[in-house]
C-alpha atoms as a PDB file:
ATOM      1  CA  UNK A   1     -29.306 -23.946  93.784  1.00  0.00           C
ATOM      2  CA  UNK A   2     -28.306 -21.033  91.472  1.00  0.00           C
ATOM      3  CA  UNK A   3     -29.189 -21.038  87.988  1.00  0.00           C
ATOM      4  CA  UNK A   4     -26.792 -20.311  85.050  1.00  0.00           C
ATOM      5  CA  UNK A   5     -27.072 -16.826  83.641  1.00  0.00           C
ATOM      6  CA  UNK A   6     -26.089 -16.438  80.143  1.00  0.00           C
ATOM      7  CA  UNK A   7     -23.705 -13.197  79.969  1.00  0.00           C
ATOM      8  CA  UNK A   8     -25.377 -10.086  79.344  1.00  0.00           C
ATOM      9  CA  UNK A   9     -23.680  -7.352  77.152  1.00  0.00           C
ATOM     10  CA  UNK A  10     -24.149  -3.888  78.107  1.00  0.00           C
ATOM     11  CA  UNK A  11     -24.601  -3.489  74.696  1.00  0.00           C
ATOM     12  CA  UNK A  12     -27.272  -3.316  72.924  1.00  0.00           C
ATOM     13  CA  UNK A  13     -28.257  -6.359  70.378  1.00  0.00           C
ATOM     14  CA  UNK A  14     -27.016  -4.549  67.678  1.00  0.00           C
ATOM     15  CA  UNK A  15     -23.719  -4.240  68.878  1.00  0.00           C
ATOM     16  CA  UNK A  16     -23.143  -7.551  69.658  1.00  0.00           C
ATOM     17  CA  UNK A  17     -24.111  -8.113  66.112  1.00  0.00           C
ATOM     18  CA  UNK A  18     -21.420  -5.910  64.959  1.00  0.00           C
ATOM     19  CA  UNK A  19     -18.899  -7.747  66.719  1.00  0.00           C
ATOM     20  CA  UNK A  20     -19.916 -10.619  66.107  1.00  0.00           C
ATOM     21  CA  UNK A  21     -20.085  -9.976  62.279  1.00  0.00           C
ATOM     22  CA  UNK A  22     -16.330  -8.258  62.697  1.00  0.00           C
ATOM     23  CA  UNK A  23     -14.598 -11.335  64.278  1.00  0.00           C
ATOM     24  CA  UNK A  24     -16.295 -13.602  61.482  1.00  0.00           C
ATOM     25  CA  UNK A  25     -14.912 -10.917  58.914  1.00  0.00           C
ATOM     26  CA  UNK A  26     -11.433 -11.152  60.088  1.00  0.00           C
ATOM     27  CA  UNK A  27     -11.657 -15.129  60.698  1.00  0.00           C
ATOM     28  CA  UNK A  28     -12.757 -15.323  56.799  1.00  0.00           C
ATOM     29  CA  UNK A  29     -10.075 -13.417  55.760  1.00  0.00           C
ATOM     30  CA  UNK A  30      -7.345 -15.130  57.529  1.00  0.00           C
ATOM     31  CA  UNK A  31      -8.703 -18.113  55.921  1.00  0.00           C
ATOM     32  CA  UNK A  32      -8.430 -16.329  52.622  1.00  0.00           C
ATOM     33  CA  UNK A  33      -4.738 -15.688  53.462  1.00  0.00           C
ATOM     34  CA  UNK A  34      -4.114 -19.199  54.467  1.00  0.00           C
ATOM     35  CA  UNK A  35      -5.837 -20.228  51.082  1.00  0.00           C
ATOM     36  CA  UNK A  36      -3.565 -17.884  49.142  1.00  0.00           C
ATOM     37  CA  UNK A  37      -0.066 -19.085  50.791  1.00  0.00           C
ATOM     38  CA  UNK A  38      -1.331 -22.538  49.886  1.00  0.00           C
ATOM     39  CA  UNK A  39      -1.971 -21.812  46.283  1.00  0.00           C
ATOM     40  CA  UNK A  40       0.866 -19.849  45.820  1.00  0.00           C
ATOM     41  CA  UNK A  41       3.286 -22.857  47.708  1.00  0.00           C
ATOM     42  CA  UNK A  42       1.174 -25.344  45.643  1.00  0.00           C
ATOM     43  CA  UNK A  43       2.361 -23.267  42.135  1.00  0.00           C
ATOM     44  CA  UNK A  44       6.158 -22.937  43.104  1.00  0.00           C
ATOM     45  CA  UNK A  45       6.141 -26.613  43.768  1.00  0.00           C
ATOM     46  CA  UNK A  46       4.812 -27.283  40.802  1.00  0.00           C
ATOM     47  CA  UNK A  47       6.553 -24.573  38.495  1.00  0.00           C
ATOM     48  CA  UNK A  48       9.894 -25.543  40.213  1.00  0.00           C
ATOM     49  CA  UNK A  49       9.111 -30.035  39.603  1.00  0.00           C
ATOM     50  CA  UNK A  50       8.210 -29.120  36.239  1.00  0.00           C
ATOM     51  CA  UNK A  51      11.042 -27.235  35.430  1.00  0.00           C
ATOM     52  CA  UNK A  52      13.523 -29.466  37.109  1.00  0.00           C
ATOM     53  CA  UNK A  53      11.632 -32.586  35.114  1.00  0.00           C
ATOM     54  CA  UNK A  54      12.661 -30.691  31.856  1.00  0.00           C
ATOM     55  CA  UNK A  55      16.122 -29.793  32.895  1.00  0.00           C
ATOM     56  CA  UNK A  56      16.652 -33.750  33.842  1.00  0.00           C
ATOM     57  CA  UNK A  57      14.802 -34.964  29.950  1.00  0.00           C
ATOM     58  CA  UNK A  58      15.625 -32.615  27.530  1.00  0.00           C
ATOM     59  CA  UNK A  59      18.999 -31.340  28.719  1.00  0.00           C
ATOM     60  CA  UNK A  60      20.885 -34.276  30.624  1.00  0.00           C
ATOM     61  CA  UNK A  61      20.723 -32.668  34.677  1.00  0.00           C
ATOM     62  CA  UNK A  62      21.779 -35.213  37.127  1.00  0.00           C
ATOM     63  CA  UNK A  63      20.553 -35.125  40.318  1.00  0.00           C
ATOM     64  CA  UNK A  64      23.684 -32.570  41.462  1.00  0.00           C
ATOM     65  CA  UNK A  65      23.303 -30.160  39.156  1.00  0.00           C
ATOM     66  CA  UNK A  66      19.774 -30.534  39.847  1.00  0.00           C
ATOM     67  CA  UNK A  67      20.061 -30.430  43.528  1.00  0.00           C
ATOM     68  CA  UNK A  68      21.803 -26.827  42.675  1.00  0.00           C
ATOM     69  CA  UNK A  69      19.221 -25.307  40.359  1.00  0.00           C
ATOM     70  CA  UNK A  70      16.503 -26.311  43.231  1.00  0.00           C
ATOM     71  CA  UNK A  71      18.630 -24.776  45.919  1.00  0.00           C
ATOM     72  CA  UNK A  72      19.824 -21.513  43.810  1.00  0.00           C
ATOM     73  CA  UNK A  73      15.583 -20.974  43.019  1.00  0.00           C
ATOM     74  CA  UNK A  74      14.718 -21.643  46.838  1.00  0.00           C
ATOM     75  CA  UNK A  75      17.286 -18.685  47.534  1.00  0.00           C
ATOM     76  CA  UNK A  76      15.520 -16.832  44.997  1.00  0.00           C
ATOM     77  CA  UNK A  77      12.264 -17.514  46.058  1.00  0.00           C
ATOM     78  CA  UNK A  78      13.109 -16.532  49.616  1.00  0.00           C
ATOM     79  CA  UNK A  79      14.195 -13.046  48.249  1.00  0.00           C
ATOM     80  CA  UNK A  80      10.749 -12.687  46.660  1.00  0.00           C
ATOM     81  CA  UNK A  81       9.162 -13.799  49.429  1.00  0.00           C
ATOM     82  CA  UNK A  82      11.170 -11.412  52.215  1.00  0.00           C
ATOM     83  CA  UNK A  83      10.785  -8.465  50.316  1.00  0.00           C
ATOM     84  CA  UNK A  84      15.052  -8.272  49.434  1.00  0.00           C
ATOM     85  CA  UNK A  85      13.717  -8.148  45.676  1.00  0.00           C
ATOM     86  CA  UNK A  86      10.494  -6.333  44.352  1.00  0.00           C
ATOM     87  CA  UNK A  87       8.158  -7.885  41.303  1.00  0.00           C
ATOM     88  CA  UNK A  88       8.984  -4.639  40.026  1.00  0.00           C
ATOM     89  CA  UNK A  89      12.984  -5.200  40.062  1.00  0.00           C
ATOM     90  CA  UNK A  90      12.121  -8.829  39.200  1.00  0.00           C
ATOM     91  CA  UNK A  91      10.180  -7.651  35.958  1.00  0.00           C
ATOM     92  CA  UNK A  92      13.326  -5.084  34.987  1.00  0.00           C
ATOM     93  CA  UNK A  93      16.162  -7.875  35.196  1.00  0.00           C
ATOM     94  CA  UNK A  94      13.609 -10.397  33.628  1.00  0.00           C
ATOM     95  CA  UNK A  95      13.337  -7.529  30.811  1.00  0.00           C
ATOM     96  CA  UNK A  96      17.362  -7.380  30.865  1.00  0.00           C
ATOM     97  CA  UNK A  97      17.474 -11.080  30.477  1.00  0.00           C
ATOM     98  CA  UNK A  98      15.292 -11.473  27.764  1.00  0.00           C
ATOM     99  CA  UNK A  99      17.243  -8.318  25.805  1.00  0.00           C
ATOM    100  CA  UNK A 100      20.581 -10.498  26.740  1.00  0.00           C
ATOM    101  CA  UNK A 101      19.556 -13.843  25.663  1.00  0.00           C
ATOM    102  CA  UNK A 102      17.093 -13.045  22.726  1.00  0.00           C
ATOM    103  CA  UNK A 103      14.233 -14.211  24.462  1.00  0.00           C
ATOM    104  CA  UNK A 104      10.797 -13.723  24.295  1.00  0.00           C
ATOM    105  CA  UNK A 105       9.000 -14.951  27.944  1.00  0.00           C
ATOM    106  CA  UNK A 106       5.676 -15.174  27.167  1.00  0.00           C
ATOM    107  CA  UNK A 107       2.695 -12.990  28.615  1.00  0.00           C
ATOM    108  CA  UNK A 108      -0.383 -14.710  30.087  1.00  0.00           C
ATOM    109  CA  UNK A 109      -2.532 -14.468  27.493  1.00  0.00           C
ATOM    110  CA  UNK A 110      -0.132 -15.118  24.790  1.00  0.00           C
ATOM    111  CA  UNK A 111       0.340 -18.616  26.749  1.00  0.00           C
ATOM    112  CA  UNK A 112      -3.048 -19.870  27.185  1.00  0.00           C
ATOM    113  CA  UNK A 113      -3.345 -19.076  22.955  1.00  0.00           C
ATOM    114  CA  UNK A 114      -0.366 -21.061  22.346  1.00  0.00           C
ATOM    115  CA  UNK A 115      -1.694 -23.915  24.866  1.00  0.00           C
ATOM    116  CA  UNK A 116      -4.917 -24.172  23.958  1.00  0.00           C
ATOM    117  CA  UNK A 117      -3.781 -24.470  19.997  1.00  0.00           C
ATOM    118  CA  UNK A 118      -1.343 -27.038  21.273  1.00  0.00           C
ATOM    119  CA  UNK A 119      -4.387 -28.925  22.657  1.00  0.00           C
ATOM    120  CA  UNK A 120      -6.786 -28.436  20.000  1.00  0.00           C
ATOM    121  CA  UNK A 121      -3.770 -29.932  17.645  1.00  0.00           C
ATOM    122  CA  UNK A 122      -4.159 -32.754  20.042  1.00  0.00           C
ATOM    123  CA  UNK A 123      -8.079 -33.258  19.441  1.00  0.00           C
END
Protein backbone atom coordinates (compact mmCIF):
# COMPACT_ATOMS: atom_id res chain seq x y z
CA UNK A 1 0.00 0.00 0.00
CA UNK A 2 1.34 3.50 -0.88
CA UNK A 3 1.42 6.13 1.57
CA UNK A 4 0.11 9.73 1.06
CA UNK A 5 2.80 12.27 0.34
CA UNK A 6 2.03 15.72 1.29
CA UNK A 7 3.05 18.03 -1.85
CA UNK A 8 6.41 19.28 -1.81
CA UNK A 9 7.19 22.84 -3.17
CA UNK A 10 10.30 23.32 -4.98
CA UNK A 11 10.43 26.21 -3.06
CA UNK A 12 11.98 26.85 -0.33
CA UNK A 13 9.90 27.39 3.14
CA UNK A 14 10.18 30.85 2.82
CA UNK A 15 8.54 31.10 -0.29
CA UNK A 16 5.72 29.26 0.46
CA UNK A 17 5.41 31.68 3.27
CA UNK A 18 5.31 34.49 0.92
CA UNK A 19 2.56 33.10 -0.91
CA UNK A 20 0.88 32.08 1.49
CA UNK A 21 0.98 35.51 3.31
CA UNK A 22 0.04 37.16 -0.38
CA UNK A 23 -3.20 35.14 -0.98
CA UNK A 24 -4.28 35.97 2.76
CA UNK A 25 -3.39 39.72 1.85
CA UNK A 26 -5.57 39.83 -1.11
CA UNK A 27 -8.43 37.58 0.61
CA UNK A 28 -8.42 40.41 3.52
CA UNK A 29 -8.74 43.00 1.26
CA UNK A 30 -11.52 41.73 -0.78
CA UNK A 31 -13.20 41.37 2.44
CA UNK A 32 -12.42 44.99 3.12
CA UNK A 33 -14.10 45.81 -0.24
CA UNK A 34 -17.07 43.72 0.46
CA UNK A 35 -17.25 45.55 3.94
CA UNK A 36 -17.09 48.94 2.23
CA UNK A 37 -19.97 48.25 -0.53
CA UNK A 38 -21.98 47.14 2.47
CA UNK A 39 -21.50 50.26 4.47
CA UNK A 40 -21.79 52.44 1.77
CA UNK A 41 -25.37 50.42 0.49
CA UNK A 42 -26.27 50.40 4.25
CA UNK A 43 -25.85 54.63 4.26
CA UNK A 44 -27.81 55.25 0.91
CA UNK A 45 -30.57 53.16 2.32
CA UNK A 46 -30.66 54.92 5.13
CA UNK A 47 -29.94 58.59 3.81
CA UNK A 48 -32.52 57.88 1.01
CA UNK A 49 -35.60 56.26 4.02
CA UNK A 50 -34.78 59.16 5.98
CA UNK A 51 -35.18 61.60 3.50
CA UNK A 52 -38.22 60.10 1.93
CA UNK A 53 -39.73 59.84 5.79
CA UNK A 54 -39.33 63.72 5.86
CA UNK A 55 -40.63 64.41 2.44
CA UNK A 56 -43.90 62.14 3.45
CA UNK A 57 -44.22 64.28 7.37
CA UNK A 58 -43.22 67.58 6.94
CA UNK A 59 -44.16 68.27 3.32
CA UNK A 60 -47.35 66.09 2.39
CA UNK A 61 -45.47 63.29 -0.38
CA UNK A 62 -47.77 60.53 -1.20
CA UNK A 63 -46.52 57.46 -2.04
CA UNK A 64 -46.32 58.63 -6.07
CA UNK A 65 -44.52 61.44 -5.74
CA UNK A 66 -42.54 59.50 -3.42
CA UNK A 67 -42.15 56.54 -5.60
CA UNK A 68 -40.55 59.35 -8.10
CA UNK A 69 -38.08 61.05 -5.78
CA UNK A 70 -36.80 57.28 -4.88
CA UNK A 71 -36.57 56.39 -8.52
CA UNK A 72 -35.06 59.93 -9.81
CA UNK A 73 -32.12 59.37 -6.65
CA UNK A 74 -31.60 55.58 -7.72
CA UNK A 75 -30.80 57.10 -11.31
CA UNK A 76 -28.61 59.41 -9.61
CA UNK A 77 -26.99 57.11 -7.54
CA UNK A 78 -26.28 54.82 -10.46
CA UNK A 79 -24.43 57.79 -12.17
CA UNK A 80 -22.23 58.10 -9.07
CA UNK A 81 -21.75 54.76 -8.87
CA UNK A 82 -20.77 54.09 -12.88
CA UNK A 83 -18.50 56.79 -13.01
CA UNK A 84 -21.10 59.07 -15.66
CA UNK A 85 -20.68 61.83 -12.81
CA UNK A 86 -17.45 62.60 -10.70
CA UNK A 87 -17.62 63.72 -6.71
CA UNK A 88 -15.78 66.43 -8.17
CA UNK A 89 -18.68 67.54 -10.76
CA UNK A 90 -21.07 66.46 -7.97
CA UNK A 91 -19.39 69.01 -5.46
CA UNK A 92 -19.47 71.98 -8.40
CA UNK A 93 -23.36 71.61 -9.19
CA UNK A 94 -23.94 71.01 -5.37
CA UNK A 95 -21.92 74.48 -5.07
CA UNK A 96 -24.29 75.88 -8.01
CA UNK A 97 -27.28 74.70 -6.13
CA UNK A 98 -26.59 76.07 -2.98
CA UNK A 99 -25.61 79.71 -4.84
CA UNK A 100 -29.24 79.15 -6.66
CA UNK A 101 -31.34 78.32 -3.78
CA UNK A 102 -29.59 80.28 -0.88
CA UNK A 103 -28.50 77.35 0.79
CA UNK A 104 -26.02 76.52 3.08
CA UNK A 105 -25.38 72.32 3.03
CA UNK A 106 -23.60 71.74 5.89
CA UNK A 107 -19.88 70.41 6.21
CA UNK A 108 -19.12 67.40 8.44
CA UNK A 109 -17.94 68.95 11.20
CA UNK A 110 -20.29 71.78 11.22
CA UNK A 111 -23.03 68.83 11.52
CA UNK A 112 -21.86 66.78 14.29
CA UNK A 113 -21.61 70.57 16.33
CA UNK A 114 -25.07 71.28 15.49
CA UNK A 115 -26.13 67.51 16.46
CA UNK A 116 -24.46 67.07 19.34
CA UNK A 117 -25.92 70.67 20.75
CA UNK A 118 -29.25 69.36 19.58
CA UNK A 119 -28.65 66.36 21.90
CA UNK A 120 -27.14 67.98 24.76
CA UNK A 121 -30.47 70.38 24.57
CA UNK A 122 -32.10 67.05 24.93
CA UNK A 123 -30.15 66.00 28.26
Amino acid sequence: MKRFKPYQSKGNAKSIAKMTIEVADKIAQEKVQRDREAFGNIAIRTIVAASMITLHDEFGFGSQRLQRYQDRMEEHLECINSGVITLQELEETTKRMEEKANLNLKEKTEYTEWREGKMNNLR
